[in-house]
N, C-alpha and C. Protein backbone atom coordinates (compact mmCIF):
# COMPACT_ATOMS: atom_id res chain seq x y z
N UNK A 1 27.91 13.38 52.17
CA UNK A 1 27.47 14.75 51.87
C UNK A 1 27.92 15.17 50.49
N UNK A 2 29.24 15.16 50.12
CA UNK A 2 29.96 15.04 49.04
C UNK A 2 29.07 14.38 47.77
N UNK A 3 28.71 13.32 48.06
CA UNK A 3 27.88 12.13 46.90
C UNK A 3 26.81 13.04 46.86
N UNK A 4 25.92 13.12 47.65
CA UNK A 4 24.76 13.75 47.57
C UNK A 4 24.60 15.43 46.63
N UNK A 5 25.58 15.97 47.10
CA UNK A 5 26.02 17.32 46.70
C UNK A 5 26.29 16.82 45.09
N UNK A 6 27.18 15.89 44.29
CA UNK A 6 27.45 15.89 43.13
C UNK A 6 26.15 15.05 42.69
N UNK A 7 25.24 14.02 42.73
CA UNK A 7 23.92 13.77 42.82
C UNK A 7 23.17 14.83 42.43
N UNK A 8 23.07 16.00 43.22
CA UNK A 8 22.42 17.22 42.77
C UNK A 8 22.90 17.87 41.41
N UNK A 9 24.06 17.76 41.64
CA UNK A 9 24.65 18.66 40.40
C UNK A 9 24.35 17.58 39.07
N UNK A 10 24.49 16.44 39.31
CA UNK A 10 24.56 15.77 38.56
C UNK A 10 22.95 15.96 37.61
N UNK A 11 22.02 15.71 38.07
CA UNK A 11 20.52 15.89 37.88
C UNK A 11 20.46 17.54 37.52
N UNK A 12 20.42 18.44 38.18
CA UNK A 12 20.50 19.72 37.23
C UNK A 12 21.17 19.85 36.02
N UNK A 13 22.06 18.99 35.99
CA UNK A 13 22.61 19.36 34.40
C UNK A 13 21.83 18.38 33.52
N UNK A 14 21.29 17.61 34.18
CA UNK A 14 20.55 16.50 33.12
C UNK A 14 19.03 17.12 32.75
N UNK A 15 18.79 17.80 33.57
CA UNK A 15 17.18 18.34 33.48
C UNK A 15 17.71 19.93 32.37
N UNK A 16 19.17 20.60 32.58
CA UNK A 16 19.28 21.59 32.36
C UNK A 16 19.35 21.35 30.15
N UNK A 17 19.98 19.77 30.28
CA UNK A 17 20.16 19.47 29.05
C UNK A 17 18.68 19.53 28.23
N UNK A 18 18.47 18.21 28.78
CA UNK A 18 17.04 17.77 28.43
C UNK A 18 15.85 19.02 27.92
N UNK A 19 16.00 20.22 28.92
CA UNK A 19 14.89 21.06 28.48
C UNK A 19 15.79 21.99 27.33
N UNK A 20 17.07 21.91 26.92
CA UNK A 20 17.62 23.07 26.25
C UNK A 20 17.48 22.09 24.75
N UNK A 21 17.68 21.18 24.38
CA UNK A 21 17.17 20.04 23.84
C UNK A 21 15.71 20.03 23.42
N UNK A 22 14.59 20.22 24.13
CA UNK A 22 13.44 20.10 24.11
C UNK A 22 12.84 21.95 23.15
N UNK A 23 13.43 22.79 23.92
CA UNK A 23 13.23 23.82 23.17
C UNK A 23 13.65 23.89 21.89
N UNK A 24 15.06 23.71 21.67
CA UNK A 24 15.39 23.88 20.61
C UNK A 24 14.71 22.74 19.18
N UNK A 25 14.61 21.76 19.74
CA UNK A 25 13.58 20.97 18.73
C UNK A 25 12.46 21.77 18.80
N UNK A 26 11.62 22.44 19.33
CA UNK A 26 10.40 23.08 19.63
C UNK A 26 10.76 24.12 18.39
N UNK A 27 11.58 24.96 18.74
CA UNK A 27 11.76 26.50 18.12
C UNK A 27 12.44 25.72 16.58
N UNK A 28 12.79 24.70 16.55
CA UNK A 28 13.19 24.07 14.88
C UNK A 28 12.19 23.74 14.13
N UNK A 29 11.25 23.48 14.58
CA UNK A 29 9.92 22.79 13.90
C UNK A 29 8.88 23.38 14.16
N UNK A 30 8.74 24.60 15.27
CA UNK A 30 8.15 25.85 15.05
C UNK A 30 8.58 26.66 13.55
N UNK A 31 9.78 27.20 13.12
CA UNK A 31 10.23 27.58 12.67
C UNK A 31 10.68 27.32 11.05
N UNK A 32 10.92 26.25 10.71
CA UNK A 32 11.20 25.08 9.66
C UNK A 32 10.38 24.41 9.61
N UNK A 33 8.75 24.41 9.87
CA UNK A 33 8.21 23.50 9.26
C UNK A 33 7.75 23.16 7.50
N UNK A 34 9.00 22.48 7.08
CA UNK A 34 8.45 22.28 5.57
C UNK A 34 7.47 21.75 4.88
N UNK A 35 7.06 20.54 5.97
CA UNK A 35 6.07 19.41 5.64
C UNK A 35 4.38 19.89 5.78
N UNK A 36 4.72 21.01 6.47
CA UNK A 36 3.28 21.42 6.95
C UNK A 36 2.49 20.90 8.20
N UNK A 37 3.61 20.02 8.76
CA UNK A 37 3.08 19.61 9.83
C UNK A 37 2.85 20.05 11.37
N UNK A 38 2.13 19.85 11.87
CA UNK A 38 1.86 21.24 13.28
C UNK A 38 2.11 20.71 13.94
N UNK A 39 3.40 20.78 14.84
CA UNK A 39 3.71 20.25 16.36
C UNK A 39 2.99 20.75 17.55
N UNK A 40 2.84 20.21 17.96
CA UNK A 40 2.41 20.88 19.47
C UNK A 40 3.12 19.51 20.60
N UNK A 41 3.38 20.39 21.88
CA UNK A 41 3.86 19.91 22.78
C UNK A 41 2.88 19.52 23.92
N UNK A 42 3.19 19.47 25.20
CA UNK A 42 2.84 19.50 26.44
C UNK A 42 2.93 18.30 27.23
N UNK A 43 2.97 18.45 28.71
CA UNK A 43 2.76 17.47 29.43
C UNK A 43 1.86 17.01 30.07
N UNK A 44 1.48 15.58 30.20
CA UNK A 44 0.27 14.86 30.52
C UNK A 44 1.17 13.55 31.50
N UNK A 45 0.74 13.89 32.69
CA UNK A 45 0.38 12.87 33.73
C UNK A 45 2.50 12.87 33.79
N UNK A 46 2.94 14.14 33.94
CA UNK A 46 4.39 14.59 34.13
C UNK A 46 5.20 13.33 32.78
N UNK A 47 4.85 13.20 31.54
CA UNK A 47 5.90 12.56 30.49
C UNK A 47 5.34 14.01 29.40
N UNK A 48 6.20 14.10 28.61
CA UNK A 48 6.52 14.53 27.30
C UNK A 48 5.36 13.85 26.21
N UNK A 49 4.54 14.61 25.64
CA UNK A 49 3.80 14.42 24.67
C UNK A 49 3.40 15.25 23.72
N UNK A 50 3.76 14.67 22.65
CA UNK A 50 4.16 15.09 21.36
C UNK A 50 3.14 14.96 20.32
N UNK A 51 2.50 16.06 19.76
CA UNK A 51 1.18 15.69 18.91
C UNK A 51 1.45 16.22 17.15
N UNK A 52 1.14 15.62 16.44
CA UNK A 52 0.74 16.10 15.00
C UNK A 52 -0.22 16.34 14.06
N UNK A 53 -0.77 17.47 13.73
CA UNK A 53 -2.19 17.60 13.20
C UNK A 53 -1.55 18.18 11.80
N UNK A 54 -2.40 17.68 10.92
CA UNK A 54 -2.10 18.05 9.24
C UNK A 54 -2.26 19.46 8.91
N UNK A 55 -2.25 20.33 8.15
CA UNK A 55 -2.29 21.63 7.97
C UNK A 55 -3.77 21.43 7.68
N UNK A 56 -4.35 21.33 6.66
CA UNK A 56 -5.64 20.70 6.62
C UNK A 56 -6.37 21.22 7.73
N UNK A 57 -6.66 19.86 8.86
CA UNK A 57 -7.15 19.55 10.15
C UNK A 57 -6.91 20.97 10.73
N UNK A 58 -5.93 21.76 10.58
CA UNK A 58 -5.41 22.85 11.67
C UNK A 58 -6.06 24.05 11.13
N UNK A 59 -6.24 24.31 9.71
CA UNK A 59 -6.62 25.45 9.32
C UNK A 59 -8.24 25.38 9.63
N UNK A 60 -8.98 23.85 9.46
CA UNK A 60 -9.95 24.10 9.76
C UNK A 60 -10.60 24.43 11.38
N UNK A 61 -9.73 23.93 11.96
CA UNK A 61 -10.01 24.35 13.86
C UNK A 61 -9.66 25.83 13.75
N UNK A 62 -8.62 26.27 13.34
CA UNK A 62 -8.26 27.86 12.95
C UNK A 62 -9.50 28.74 12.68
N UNK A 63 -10.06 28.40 11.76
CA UNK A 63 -11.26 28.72 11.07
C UNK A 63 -12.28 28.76 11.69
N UNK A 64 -12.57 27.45 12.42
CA UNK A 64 -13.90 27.43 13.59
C UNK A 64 -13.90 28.47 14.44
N UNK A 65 -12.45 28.64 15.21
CA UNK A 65 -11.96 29.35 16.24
C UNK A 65 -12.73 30.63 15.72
N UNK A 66 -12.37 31.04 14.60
CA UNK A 66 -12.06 32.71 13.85
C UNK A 66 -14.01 32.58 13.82
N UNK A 67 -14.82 31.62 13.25
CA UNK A 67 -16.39 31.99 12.93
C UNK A 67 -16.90 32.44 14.04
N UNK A 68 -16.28 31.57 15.36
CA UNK A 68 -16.65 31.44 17.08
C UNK A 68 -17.05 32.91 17.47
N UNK A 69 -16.29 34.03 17.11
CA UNK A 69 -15.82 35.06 17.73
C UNK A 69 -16.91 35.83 17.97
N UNK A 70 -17.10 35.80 19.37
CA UNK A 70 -18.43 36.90 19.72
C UNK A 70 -17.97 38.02 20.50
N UNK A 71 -18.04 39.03 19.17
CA UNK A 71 -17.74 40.57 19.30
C UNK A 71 -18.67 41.58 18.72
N UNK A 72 -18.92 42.63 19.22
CA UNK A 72 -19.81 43.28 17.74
C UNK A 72 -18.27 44.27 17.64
N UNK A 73 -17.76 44.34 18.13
CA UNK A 73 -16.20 45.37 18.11
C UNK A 73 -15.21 45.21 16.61
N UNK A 74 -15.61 45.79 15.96
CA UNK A 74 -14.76 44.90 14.77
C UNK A 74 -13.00 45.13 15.09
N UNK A 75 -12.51 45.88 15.59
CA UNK A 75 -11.01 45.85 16.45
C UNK A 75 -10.61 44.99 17.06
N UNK A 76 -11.62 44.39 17.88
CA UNK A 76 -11.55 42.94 18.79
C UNK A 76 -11.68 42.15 17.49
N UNK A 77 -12.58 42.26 16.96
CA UNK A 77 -12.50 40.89 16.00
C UNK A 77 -11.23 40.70 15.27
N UNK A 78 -10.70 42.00 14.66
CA UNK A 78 -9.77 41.85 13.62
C UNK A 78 -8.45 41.33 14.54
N UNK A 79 -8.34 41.67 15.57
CA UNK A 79 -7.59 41.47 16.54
C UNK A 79 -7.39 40.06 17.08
N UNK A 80 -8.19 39.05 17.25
CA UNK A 80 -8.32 38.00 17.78
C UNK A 80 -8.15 37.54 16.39
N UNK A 81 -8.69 37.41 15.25
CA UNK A 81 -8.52 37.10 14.22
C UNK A 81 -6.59 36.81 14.03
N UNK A 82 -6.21 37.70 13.58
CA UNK A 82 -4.82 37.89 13.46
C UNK A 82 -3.99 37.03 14.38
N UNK A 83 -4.21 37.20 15.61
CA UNK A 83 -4.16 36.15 16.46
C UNK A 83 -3.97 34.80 16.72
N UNK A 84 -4.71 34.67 15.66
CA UNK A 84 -5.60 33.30 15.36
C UNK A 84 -4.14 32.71 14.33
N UNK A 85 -4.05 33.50 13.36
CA UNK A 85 -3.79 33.49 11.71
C UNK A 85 -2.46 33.24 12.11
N UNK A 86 -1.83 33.65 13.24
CA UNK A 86 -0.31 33.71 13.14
C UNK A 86 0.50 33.00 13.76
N UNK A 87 -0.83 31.73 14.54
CA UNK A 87 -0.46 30.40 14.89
C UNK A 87 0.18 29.46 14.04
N UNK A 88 -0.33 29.93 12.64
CA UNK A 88 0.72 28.47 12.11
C UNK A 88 -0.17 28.78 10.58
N UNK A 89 -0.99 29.73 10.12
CA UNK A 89 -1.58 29.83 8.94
C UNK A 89 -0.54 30.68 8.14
N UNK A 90 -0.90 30.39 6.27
CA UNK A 90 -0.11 30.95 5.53
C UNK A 90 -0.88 32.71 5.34
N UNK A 91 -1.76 32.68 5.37
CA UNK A 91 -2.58 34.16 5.10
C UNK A 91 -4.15 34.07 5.62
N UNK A 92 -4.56 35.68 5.60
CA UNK A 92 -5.43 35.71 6.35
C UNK A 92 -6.47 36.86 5.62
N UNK A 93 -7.56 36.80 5.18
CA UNK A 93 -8.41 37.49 4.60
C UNK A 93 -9.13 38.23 4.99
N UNK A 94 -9.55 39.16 5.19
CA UNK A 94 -11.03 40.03 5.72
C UNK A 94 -11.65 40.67 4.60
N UNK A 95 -12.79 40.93 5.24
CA UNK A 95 -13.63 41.25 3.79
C UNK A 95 -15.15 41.80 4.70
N UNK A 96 -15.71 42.80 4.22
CA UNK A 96 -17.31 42.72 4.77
C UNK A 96 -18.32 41.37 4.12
N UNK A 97 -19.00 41.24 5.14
CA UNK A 97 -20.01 40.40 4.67
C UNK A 97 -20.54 41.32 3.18
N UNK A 98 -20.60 40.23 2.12
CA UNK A 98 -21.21 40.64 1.07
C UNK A 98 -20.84 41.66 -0.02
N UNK A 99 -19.48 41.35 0.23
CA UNK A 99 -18.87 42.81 -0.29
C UNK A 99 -17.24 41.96 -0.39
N UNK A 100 -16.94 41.26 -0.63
CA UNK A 100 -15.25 40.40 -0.78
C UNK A 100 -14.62 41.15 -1.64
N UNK A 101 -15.01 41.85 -2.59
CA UNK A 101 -13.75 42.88 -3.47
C UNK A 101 -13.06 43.63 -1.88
N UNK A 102 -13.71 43.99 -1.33
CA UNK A 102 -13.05 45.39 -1.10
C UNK A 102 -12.72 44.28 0.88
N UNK A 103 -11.19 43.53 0.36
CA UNK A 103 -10.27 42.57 1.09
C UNK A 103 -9.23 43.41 1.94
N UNK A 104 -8.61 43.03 2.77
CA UNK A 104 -7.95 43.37 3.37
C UNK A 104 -6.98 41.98 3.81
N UNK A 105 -5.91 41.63 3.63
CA UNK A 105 -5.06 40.69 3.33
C UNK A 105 -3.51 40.54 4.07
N UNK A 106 -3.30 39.50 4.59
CA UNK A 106 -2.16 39.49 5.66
C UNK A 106 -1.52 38.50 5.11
N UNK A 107 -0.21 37.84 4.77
CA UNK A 107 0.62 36.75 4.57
C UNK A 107 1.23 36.90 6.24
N UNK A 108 1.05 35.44 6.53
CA UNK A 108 1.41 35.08 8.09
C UNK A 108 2.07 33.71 8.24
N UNK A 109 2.86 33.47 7.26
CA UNK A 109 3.28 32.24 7.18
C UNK A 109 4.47 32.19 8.04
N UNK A 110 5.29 33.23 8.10
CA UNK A 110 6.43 33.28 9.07
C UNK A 110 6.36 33.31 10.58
N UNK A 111 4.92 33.38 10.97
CA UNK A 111 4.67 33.85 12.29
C UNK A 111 4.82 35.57 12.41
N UNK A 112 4.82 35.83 11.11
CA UNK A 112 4.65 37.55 11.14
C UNK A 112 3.69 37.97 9.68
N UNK A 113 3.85 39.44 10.08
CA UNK A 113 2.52 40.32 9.71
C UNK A 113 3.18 40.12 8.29
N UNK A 114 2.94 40.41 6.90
CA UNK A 114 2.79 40.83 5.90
C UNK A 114 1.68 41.38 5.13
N UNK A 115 1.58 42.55 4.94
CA UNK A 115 0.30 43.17 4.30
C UNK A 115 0.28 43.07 2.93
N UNK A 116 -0.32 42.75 2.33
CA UNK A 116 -0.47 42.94 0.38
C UNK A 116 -1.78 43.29 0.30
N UNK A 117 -1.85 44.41 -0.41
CA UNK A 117 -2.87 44.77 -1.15
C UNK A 117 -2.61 44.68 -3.07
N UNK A 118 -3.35 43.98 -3.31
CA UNK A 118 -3.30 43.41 -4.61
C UNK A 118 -4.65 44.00 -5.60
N UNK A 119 -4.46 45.06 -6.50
CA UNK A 119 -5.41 45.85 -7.34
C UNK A 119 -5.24 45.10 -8.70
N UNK A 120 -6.50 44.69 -9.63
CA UNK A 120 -6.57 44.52 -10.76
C UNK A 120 -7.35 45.38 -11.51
N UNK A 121 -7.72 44.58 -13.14
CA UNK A 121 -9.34 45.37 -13.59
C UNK A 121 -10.32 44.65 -12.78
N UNK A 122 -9.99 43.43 -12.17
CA UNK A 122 -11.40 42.63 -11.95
C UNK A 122 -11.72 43.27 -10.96
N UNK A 123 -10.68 43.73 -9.69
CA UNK A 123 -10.91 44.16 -8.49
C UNK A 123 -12.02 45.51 -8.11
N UNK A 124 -11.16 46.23 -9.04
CA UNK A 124 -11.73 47.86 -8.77
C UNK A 124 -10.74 48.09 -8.05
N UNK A 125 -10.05 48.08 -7.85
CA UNK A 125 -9.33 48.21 -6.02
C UNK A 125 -7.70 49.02 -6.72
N UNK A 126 -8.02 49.55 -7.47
CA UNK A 126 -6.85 50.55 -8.21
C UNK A 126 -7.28 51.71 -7.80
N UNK A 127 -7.87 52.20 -7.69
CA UNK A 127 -8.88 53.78 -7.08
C UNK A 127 -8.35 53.81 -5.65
N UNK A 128 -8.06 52.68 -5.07
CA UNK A 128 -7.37 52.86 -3.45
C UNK A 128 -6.25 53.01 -3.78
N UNK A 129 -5.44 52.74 -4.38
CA UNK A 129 -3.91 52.79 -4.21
C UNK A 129 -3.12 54.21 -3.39
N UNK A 130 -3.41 54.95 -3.98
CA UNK A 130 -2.87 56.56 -3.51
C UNK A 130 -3.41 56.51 -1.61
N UNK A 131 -4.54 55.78 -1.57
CA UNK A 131 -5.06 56.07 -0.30
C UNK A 131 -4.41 55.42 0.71
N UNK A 132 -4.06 54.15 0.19
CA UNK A 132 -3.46 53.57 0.91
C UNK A 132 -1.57 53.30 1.06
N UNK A 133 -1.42 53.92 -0.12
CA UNK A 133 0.40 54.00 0.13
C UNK A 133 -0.08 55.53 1.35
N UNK A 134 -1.16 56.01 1.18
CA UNK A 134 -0.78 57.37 2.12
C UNK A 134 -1.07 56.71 3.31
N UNK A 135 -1.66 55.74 3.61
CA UNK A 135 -1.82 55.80 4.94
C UNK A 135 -0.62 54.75 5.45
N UNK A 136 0.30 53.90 4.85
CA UNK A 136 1.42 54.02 5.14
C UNK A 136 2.03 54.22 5.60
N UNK A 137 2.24 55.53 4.68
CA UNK A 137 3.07 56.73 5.64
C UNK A 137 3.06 57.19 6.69
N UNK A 138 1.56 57.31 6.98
CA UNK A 138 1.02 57.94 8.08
C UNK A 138 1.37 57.05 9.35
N UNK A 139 1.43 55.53 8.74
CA UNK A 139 1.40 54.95 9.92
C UNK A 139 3.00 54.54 10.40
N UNK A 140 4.10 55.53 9.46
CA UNK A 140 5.56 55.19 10.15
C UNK A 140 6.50 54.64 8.32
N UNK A 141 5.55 54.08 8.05
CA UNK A 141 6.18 53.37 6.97
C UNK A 141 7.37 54.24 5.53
N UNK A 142 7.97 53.07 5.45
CA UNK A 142 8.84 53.94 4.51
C UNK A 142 8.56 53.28 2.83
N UNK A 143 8.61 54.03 1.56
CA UNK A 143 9.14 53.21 0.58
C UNK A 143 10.26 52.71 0.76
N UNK A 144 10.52 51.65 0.01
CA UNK A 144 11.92 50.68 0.39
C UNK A 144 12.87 51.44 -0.80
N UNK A 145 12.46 52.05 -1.86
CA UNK A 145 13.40 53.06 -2.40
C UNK A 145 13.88 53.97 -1.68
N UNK A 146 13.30 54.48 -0.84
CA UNK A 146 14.00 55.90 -0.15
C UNK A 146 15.22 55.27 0.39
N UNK A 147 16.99 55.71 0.20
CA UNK A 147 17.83 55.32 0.41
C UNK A 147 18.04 55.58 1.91
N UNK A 148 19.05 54.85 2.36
CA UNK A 148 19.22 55.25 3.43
C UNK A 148 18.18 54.43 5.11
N UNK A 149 17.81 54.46 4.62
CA UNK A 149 16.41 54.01 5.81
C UNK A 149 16.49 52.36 6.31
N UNK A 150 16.88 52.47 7.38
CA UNK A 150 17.72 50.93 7.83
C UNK A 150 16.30 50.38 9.43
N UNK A 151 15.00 50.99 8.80
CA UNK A 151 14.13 50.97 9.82
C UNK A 151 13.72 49.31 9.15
N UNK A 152 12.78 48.40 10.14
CA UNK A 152 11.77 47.56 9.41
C UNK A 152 10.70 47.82 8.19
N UNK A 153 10.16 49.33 8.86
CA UNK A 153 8.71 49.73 8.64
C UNK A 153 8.78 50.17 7.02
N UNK A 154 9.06 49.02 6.22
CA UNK A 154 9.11 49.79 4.52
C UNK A 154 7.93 49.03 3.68
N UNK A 155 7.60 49.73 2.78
CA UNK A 155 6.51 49.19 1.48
C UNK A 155 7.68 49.18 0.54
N UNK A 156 6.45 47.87 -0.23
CA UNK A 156 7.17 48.04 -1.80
C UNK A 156 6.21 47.83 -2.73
N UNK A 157 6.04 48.59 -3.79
CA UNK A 157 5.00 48.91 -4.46
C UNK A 157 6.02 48.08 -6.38
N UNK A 158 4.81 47.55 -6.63
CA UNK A 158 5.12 46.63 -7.38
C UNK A 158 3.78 47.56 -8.86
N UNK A 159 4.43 47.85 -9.85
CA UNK A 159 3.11 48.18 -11.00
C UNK A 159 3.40 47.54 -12.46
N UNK A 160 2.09 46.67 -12.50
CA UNK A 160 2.68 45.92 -14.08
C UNK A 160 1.31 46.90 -15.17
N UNK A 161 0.98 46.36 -16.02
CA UNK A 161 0.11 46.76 -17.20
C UNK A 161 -1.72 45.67 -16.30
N UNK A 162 -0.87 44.55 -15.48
CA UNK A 162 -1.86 44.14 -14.94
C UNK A 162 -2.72 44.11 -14.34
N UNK A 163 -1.83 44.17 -13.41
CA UNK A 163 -1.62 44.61 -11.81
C UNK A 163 -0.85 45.88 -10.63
N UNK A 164 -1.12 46.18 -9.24
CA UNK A 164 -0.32 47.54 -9.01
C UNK A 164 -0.59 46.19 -7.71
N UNK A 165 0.76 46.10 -7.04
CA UNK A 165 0.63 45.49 -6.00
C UNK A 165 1.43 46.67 -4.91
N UNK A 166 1.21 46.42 -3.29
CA UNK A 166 1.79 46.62 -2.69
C UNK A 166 2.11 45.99 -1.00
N UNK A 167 2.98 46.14 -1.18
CA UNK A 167 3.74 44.63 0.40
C UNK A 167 4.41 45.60 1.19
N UNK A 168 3.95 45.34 2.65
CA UNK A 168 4.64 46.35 3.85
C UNK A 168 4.45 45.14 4.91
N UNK A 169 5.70 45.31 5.53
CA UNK A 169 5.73 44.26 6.69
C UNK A 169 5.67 44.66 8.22
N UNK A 170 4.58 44.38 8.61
CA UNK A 170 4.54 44.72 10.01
C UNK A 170 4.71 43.65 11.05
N UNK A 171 5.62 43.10 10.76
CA UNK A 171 6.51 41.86 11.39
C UNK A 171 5.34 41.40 12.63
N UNK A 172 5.48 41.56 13.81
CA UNK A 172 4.54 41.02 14.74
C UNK A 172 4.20 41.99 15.33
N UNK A 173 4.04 43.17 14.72
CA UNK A 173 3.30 44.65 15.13
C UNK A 173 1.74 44.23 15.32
N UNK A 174 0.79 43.63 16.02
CA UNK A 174 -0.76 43.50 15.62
C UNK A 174 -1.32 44.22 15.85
N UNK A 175 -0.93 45.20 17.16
CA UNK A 175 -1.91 46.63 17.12
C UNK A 175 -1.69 47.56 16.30
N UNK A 176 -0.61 47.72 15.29
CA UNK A 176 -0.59 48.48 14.18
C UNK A 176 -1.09 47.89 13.37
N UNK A 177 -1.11 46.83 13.19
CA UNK A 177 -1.95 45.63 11.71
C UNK A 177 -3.01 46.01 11.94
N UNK A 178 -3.99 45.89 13.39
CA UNK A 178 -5.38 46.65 13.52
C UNK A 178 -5.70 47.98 13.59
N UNK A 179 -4.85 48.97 14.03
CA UNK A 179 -5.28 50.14 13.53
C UNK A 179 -5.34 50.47 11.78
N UNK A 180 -4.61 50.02 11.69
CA UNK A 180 -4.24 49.87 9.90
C UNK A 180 -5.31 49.30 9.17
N UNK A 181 -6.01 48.38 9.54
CA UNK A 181 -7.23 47.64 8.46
C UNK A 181 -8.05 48.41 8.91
N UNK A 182 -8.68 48.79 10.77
CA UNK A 182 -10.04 49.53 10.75
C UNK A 182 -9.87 50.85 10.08
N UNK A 183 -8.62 51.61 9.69
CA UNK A 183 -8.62 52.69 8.98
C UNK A 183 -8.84 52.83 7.51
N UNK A 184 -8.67 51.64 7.30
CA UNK A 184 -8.76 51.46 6.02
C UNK A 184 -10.38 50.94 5.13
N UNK A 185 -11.03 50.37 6.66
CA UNK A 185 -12.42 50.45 6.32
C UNK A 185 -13.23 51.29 6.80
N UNK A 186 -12.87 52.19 7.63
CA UNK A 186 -13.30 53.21 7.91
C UNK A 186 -13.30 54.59 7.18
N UNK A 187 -11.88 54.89 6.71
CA UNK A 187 -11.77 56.09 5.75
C UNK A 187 -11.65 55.64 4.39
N UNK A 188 -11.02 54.52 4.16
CA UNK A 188 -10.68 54.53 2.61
C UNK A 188 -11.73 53.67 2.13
N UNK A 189 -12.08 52.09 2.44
CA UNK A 189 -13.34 51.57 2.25
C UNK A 189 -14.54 52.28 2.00
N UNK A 190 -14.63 52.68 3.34
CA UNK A 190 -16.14 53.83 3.81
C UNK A 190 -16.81 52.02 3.91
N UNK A 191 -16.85 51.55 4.77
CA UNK A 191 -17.19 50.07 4.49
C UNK A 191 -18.77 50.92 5.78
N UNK A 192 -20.18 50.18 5.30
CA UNK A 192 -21.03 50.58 5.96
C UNK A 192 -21.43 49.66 7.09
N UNK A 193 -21.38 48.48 6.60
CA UNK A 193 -21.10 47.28 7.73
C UNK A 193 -20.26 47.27 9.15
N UNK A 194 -20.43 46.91 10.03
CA UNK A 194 -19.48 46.74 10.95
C UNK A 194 -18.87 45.68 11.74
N UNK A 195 -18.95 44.57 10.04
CA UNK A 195 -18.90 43.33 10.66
C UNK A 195 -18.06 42.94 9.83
N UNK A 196 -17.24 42.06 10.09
CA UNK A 196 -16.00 41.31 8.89
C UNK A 196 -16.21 40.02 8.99
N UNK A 197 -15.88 39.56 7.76
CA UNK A 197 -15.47 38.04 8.21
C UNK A 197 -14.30 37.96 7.83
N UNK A 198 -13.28 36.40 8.04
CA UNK A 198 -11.94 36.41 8.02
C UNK A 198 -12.21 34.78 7.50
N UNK A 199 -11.22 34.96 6.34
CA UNK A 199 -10.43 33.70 5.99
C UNK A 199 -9.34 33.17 6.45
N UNK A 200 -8.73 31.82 6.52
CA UNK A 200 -7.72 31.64 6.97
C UNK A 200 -7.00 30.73 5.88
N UNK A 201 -5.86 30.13 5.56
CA UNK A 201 -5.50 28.77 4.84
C UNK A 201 -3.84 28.82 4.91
């Protein structure tokens, strides 16, 4: 009874290892991937199998996934989109059909949100600026100058002779990332379309 009883114990700690082991390689190479290479896991026929697809190969299934999307909802779209983007892509584009100046732009390389809106002369997209540090605000956000403010939710507004950039991180917020772009093609765009498309890479 004794044997049997340490038998048991014995095997729970081996299964208890094995999977704490298994995650943590998972969440290391989730996390640290330098090479660009895409792990994926799972089990087939109860063994451990271990797959690698090139960034390449991945952005383009990413991509298929994102053309696939049958919505006329552009919320659902932008939504599933993002979705999509924060599997393992570095950034993520939207744009109306036929109309790519007027972008809407995510860095997702961390497995989180980053917004940049990036204005030049080529753009036009300097005439939004005011509209969109306001809606910002509106949506919680802080300048990262305002002292004091130990929240996530900050912008930082960047202005050269070139360029006027601005970066706000909405970490893995996505229903604020989507209220945030359809507002932005809705009031500040005035976008007449109600259709986006999305880049991925």
């Amino acid at each position: 009874m004794k044997f049997h009883s340490f038998k048991r114990s014995y095997l729970l700690k081996i299964l208890y290892f094995s999977l704490s082991v298994f995650w943590a390689v998972k969440r290391y190479l989730y996390f640290k991937n330098f090479e660009k290479k895409h792990i994926t896991f799972g089990f087939v026929d109860g063994k451990l199998q271990i797959t690698s697809t090139s960034h390449e190969d991945f952005i383009m299934a990413v991509q298929k996934r994102i053309n696939g999307i049958k919505t006329t909802d552009r919320k659902d779209f932008i939504k599933t989109a993002l979705t999509e983007a924060l599997e393992g892509c570095n950034f993520i584009i939207f744009s109306p059909i036929n109309d790519e100046n007027k972008y809407v732009q995510f860095w997702t390389g961390d497995h989180k949100l980053a917004y940049n809106f990036y204005a030049n002369k080529t753009n036009h997209l300097r005439k939004f600026y005011y509209s969109i540090t306001g809606l910002l605000s509106e949506s919680g956000f802080v300048n990262e100058d305002i002292p004091d403010y130990r929240g996530f939710k900050v912008y930082k507004v960047e202005k050269t002779k070139g360029y006027t950039s601005v970066d706000a991180n909405f970490k893995k917020d996505i229903d604020l990332a989507v209220e945030f772009t359809e507002t932005i093609y809705k009031q500040i765009y005035k976008s007449k379309s109600s259709k986006l498309i999305a880049k991925v890479e």
